[in-house]
N, C-alpha and C. Protein backbone atom coordinates (compact mmCIF):
# COMPACT_ATOMS: atom_id res chain seq x y z
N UNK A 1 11.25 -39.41 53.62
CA UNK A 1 10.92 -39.13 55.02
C UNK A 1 9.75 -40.02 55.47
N UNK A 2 8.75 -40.00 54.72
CA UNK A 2 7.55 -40.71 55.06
C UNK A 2 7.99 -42.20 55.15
N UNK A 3 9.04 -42.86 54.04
CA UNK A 3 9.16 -44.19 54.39
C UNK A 3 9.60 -44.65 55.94
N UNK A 4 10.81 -43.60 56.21
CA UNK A 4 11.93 -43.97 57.62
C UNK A 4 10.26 -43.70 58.43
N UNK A 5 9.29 -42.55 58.56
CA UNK A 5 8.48 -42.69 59.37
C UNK A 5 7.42 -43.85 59.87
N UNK A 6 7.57 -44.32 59.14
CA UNK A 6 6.38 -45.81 58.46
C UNK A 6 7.23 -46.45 59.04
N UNK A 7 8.76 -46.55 58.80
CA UNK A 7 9.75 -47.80 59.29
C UNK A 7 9.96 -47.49 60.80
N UNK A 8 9.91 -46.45 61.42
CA UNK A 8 10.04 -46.10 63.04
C UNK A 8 8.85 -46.87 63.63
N UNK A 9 7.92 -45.99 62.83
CA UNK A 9 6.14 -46.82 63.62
C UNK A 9 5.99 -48.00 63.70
N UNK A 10 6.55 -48.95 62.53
CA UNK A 10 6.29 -50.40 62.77
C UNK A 10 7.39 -50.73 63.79
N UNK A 11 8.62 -50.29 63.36
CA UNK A 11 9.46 -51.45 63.83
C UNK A 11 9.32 -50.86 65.44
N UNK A 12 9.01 -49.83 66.40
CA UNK A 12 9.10 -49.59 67.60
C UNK A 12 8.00 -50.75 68.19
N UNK A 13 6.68 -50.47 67.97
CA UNK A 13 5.74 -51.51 68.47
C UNK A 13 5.79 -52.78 68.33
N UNK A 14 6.54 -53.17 66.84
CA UNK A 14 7.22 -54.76 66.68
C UNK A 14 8.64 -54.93 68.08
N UNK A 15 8.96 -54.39 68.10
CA UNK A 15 10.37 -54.24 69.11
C UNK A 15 9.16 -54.70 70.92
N UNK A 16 8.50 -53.78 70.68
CA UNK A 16 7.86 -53.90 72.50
C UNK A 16 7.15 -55.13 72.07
N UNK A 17 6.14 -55.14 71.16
CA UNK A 17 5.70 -57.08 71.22
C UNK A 17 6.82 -57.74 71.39
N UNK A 18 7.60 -58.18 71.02
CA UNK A 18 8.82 -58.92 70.83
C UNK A 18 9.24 -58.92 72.21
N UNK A 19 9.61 -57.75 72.95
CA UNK A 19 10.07 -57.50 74.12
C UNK A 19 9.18 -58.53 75.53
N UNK A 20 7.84 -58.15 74.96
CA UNK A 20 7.29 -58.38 75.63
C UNK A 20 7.00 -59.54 75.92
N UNK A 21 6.31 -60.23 74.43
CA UNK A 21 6.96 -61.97 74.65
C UNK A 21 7.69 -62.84 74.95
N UNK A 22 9.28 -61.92 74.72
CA UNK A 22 10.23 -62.51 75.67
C UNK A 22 10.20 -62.75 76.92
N UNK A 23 9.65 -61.86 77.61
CA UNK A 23 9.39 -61.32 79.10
C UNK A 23 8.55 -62.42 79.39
N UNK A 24 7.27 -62.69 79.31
CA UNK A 24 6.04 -63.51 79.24
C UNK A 24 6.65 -64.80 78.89
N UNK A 25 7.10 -65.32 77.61
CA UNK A 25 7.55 -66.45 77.01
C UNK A 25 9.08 -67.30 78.76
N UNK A 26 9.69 -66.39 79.26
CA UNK A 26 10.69 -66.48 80.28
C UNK A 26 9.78 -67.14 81.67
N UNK A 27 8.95 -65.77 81.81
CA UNK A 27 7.93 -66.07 82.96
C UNK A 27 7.49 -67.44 82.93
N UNK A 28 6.59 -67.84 81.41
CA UNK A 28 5.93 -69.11 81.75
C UNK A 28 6.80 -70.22 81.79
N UNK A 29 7.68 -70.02 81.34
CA UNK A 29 9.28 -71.14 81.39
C UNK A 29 8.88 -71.45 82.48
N UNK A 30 9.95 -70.25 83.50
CA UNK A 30 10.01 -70.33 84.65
C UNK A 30 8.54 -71.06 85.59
N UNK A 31 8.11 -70.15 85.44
CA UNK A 31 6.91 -71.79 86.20
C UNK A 31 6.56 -73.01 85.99
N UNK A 32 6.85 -72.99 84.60
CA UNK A 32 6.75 -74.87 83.81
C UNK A 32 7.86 -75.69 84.63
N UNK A 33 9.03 -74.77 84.81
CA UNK A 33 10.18 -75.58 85.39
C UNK A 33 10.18 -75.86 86.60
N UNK A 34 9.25 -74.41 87.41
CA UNK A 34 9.50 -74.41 88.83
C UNK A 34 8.57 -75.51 89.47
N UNK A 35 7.31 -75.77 88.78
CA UNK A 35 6.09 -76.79 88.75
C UNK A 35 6.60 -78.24 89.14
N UNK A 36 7.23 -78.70 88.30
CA UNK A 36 7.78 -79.87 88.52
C UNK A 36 8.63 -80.60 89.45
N UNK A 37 9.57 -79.36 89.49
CA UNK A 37 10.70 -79.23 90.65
C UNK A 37 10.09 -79.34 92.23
N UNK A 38 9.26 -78.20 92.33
CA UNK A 38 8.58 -77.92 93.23
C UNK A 38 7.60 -78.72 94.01
């Protein structure tokens, strides 16, 4: 029980970093691209 609990805790907050960098990592794309264009 304690392991799957240990494995929920990491992997949820690894999941939202991840999420989140995607999100962020897209965003700054998007303006690197729009910069130039623009």
């Amino acid at each position: 029980m304690s392991f799957t609990t240990l494995g929920l805790d990491a992997a949820f907050p690894v999941a939202v970093v991840l999420l989140c960098v995607s999100v962020v990592t897209l965003a700054v794309l998007d303006r690197l691209d729009s910069n130039p264009l623009g």
